[in-house]
Each structure stands twice: as C-alpha cells, then as structure tokens.
N, C-alpha and C. Protein backbone atom coordinates (compact mmCIF):
# COMPACT_ATOMS: atom_id res chain seq x y z
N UNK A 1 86.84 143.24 83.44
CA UNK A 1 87.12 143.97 84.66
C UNK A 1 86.03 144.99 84.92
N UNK A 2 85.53 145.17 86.39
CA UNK A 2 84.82 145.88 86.71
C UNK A 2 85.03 147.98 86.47
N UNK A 3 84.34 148.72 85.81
CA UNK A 3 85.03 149.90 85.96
C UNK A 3 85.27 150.06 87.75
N UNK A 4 85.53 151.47 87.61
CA UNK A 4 85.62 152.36 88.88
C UNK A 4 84.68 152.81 89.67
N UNK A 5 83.39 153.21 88.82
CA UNK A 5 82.24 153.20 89.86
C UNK A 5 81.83 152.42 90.09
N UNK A 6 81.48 150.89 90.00
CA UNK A 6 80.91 150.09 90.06
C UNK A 6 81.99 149.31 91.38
N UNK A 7 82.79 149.47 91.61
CA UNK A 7 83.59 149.34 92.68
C UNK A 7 83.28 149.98 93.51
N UNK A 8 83.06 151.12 93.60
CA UNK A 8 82.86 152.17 94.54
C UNK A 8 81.41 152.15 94.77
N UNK A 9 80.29 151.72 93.97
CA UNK A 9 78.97 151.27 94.35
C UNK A 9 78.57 149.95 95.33
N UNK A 10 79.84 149.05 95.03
CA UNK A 10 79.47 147.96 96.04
C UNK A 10 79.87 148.05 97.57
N UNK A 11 78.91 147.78 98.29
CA UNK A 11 78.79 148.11 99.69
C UNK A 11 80.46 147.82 100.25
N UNK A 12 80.79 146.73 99.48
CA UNK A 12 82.34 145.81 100.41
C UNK A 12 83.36 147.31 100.33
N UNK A 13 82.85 147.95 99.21
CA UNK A 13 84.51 148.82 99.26
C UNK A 13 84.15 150.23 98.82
N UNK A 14 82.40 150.65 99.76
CA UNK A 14 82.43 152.13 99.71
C UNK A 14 83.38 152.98 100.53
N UNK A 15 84.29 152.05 101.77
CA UNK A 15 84.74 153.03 102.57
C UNK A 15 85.85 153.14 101.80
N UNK A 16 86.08 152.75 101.20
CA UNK A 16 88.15 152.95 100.36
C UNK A 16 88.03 154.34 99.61
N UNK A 17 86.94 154.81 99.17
CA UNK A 17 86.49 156.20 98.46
C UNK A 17 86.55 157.39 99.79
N UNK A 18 86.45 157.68 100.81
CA UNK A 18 86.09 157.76 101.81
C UNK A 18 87.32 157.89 102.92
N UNK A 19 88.12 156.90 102.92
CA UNK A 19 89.56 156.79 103.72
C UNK A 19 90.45 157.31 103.33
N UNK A 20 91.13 158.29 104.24
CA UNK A 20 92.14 158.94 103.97
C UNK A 20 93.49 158.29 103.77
N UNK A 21 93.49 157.02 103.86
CA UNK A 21 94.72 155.91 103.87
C UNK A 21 94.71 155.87 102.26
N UNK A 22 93.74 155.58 101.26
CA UNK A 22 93.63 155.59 100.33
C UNK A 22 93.74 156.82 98.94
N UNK A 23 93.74 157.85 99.91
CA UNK A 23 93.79 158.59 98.69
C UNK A 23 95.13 159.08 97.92
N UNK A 24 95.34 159.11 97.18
CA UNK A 24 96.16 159.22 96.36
C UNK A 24 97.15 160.69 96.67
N UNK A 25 98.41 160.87 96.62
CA UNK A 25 99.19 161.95 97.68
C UNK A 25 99.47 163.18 96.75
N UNK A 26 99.03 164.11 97.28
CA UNK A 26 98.71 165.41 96.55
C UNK A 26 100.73 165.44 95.81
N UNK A 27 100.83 166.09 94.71
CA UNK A 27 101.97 166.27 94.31
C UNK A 27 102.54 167.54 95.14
N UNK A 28 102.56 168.40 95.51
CA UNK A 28 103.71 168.95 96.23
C UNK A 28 104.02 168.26 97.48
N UNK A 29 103.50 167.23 98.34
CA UNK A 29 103.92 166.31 99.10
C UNK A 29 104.93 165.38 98.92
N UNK A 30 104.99 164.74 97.32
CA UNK A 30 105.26 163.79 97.04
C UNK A 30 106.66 163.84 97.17
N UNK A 31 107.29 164.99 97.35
CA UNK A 31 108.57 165.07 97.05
C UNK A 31 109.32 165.18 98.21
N UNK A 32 110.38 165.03 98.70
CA UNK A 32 111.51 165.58 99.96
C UNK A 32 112.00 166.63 99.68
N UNK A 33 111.45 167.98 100.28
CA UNK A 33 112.16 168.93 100.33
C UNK A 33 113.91 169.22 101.16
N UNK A 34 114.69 169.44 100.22
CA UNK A 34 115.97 169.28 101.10
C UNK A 34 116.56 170.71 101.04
N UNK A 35 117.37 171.56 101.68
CA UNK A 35 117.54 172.76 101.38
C UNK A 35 119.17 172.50 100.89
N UNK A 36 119.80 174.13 100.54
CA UNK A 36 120.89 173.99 99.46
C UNK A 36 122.19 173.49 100.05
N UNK A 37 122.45 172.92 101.22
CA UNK A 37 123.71 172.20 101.74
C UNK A 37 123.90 171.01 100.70
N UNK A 38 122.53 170.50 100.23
CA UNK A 38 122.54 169.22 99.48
C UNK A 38 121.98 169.34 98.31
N UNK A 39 122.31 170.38 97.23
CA UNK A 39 122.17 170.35 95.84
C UNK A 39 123.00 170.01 95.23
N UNK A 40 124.19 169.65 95.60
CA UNK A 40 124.97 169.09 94.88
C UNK A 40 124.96 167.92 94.25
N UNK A 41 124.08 167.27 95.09
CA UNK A 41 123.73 165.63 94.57
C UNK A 41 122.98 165.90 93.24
N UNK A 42 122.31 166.86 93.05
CA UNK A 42 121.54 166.86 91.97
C UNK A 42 122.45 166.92 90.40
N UNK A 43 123.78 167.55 90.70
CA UNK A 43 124.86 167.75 89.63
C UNK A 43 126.16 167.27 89.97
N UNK A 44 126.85 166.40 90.88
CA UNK A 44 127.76 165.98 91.45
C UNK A 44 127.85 164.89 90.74
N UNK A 45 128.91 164.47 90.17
CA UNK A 45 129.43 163.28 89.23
C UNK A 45 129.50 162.17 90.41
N UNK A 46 129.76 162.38 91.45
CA UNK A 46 129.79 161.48 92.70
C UNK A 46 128.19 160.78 92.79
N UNK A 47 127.11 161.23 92.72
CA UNK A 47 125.74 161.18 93.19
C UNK A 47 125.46 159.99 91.90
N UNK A 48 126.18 160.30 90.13
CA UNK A 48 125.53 159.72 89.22
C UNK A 48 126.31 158.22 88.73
N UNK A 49 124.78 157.78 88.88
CA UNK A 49 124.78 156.30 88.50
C UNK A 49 124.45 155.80 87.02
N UNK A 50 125.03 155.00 86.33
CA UNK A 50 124.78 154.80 84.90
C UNK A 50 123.97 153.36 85.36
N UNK A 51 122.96 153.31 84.69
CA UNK A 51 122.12 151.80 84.71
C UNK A 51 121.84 151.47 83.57
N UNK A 52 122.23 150.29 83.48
CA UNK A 52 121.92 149.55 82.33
C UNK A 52 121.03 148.57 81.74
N UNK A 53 120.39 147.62 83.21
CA UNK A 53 119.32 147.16 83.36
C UNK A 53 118.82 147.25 85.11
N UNK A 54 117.28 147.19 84.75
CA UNK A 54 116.96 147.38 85.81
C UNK A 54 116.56 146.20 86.63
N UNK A 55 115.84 146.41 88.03
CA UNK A 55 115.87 145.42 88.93
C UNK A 55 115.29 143.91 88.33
N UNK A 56 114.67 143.57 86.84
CA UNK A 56 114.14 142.88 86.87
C UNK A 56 114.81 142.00 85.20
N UNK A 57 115.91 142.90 85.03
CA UNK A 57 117.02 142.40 84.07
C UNK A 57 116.66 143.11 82.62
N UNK A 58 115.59 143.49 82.32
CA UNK A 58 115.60 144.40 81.02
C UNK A 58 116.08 145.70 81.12
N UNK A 59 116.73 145.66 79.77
CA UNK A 59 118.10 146.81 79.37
C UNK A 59 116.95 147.99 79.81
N UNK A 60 117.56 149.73 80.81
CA UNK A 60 116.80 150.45 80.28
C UNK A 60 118.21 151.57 80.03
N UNK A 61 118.15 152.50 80.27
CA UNK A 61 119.01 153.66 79.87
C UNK A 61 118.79 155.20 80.50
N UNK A 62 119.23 154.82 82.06
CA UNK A 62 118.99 156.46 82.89
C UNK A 62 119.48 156.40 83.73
N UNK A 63 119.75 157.03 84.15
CA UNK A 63 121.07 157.88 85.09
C UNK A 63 120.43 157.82 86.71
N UNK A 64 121.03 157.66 87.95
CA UNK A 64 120.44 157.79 89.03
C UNK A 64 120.06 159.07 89.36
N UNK A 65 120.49 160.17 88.95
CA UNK A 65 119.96 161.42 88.66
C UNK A 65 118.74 162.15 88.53
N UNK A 66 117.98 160.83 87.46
CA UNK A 66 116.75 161.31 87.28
C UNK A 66 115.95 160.93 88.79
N UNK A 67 116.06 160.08 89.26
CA UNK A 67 115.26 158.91 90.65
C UNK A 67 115.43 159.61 91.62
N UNK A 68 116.57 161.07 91.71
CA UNK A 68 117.14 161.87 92.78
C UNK A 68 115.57 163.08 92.70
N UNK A 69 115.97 163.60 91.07
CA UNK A 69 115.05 164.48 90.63
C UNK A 69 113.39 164.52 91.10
N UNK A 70 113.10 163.02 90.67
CA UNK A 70 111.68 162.16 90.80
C UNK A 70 111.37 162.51 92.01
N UNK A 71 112.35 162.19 93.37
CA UNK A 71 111.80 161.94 95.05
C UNK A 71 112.78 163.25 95.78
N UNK A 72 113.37 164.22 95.25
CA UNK A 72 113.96 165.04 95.90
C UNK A 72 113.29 166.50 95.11
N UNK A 73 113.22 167.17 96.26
CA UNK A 73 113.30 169.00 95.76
C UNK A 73 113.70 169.66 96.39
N UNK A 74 114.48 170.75 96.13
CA UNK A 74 114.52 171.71 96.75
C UNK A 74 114.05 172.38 97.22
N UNK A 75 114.54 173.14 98.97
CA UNK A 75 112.70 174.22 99.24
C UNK A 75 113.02 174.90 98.59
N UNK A 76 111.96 175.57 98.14
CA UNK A 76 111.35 177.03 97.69
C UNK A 76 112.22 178.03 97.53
N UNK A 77 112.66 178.40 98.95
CA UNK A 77 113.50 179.45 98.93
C UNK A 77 114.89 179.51 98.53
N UNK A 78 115.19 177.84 98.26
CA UNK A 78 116.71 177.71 97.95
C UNK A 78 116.46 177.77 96.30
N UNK A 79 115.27 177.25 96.08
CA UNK A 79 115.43 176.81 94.42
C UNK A 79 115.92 177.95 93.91
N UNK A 80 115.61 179.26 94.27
CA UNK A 80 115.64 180.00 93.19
C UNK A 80 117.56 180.44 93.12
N UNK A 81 118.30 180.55 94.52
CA UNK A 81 119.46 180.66 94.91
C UNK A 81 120.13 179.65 93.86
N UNK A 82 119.59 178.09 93.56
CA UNK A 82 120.49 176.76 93.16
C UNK A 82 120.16 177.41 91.73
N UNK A 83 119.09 177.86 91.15
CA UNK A 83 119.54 178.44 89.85
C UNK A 83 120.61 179.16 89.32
N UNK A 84 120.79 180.52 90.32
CA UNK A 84 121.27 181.52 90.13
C UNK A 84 123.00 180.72 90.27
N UNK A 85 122.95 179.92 91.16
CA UNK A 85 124.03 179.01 91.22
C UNK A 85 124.79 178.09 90.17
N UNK A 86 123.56 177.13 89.77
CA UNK A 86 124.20 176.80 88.68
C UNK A 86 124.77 177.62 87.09
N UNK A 87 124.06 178.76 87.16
CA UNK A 87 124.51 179.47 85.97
C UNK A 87 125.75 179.98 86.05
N UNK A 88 126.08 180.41 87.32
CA UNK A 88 127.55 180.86 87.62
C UNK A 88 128.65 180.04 87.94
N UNK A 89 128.21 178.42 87.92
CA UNK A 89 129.11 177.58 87.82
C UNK A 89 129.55 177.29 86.33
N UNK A 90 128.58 177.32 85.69
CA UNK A 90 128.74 177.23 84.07
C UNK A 90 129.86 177.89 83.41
N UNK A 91 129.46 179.49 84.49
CA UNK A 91 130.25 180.58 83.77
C UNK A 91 131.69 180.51 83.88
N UNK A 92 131.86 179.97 85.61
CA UNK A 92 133.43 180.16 85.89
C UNK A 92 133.46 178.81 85.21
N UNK A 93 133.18 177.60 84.89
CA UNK A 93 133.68 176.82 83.84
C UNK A 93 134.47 177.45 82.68
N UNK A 94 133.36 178.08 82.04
CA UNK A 94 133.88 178.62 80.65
C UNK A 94 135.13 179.44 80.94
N UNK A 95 135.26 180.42 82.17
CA UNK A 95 136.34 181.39 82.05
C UNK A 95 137.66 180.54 82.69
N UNK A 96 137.79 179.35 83.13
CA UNK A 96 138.43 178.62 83.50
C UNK A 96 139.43 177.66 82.28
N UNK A 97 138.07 177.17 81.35
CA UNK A 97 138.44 176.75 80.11
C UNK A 97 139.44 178.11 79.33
N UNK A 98 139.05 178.67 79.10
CA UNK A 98 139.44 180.37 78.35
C UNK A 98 140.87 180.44 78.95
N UNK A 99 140.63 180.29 80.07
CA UNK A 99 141.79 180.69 80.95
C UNK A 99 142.75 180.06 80.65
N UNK A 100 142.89 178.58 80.43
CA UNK A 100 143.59 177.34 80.48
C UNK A 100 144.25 177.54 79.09
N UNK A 101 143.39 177.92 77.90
CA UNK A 101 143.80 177.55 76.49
C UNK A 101 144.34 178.77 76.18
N UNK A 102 143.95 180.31 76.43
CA UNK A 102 145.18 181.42 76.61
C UNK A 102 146.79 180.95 76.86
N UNK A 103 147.01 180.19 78.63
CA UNK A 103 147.82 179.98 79.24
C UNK A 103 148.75 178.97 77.77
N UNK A 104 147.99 178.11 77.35
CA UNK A 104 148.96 177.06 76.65
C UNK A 104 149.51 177.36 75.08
N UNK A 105 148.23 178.45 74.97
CA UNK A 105 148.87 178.90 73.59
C UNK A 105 150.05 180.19 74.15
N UNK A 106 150.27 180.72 75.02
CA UNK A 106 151.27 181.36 75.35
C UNK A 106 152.93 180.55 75.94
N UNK A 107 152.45 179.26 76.39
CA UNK A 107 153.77 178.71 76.40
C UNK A 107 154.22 177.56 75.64
C-alpha cells in the first residue's frame, strides 16, 4: 500500500488535501449539543439498551448509553447544572433508601 504522502503527491488526488468536503470534523462539532430538557436519556432506564451482538452477529457487550454518550452532549451551560443534578439525585436516593429501612424496622 501506498503511504499518505505519496497519495497526496500524485496529481489525481492533490485536491482531496485541499477540499473542505474531506477534511476530517474538528471534535467539538462532532457531537449534538442538546440542552437539559433531555438529560435524562443519558441516565433514564427507559433510554438503555442491553446488546448482545452487534449488526454483523458477533457477541459484543454495551449498553445503548454509551452510542447516546459518543453522538450527544450537553451545552456548556447545562453541563455544569446536569452535574450538580445528578449528585443530588444520588443523594435523595440514599435519604429515600434511609428513609424506607428506618420506616420498616419501626413497624
């Protein structure tokens, strides 16, 4: 196989170096910014998919979750809100749990 410059030296395919159709998509583009109406998909048991093999029949082992992660982000200004968010969902978890096992050891 030919390297990379030597592609890019032959006259047939100096313009592909050159064309903006070709170049490769800067990473903060790459993603869909969505704001926080729709973070839930990111932790919503509804959103997650268990796969077991993929489109081409070999076993793999990942969650639709990650493929959300991969092509979705949050803007900017929400990310830091969906943090502060998820930690305080954690929390009223725990005081919910607490809450529950008080209640049953009392009746």
């Amino acid at each position: 196989m030919s390297s990379q410059e030597e592609i890019l030296s032959d006259g047939r395919f100096s313009c592909v170096a050159r064309d903006p159709r070709f170049w490769e998509m800067p990473e903060k583009e790459r993603k869909v910014k969505i704001d926080r109406r729709f973070r839930a998909m990111f932790h919503d048991k509804k959103f997650k998919l268990r796969y077991t093999v993929d489109k081409r029949g070999r076993p793999v082992n990942y969650t639709s979750t990650e493929n959300l992660r991969k092509f979705y982000a949050l803007s900017e200004s929400d990310s830091d809100l969906s943090e502060s968010d998820s930690k305080e969902l954690t929390v009223k978890k725990k005081k919910k749990k607490k809450a529950k096992g008080k209640g049953e050891a009392d009746s």
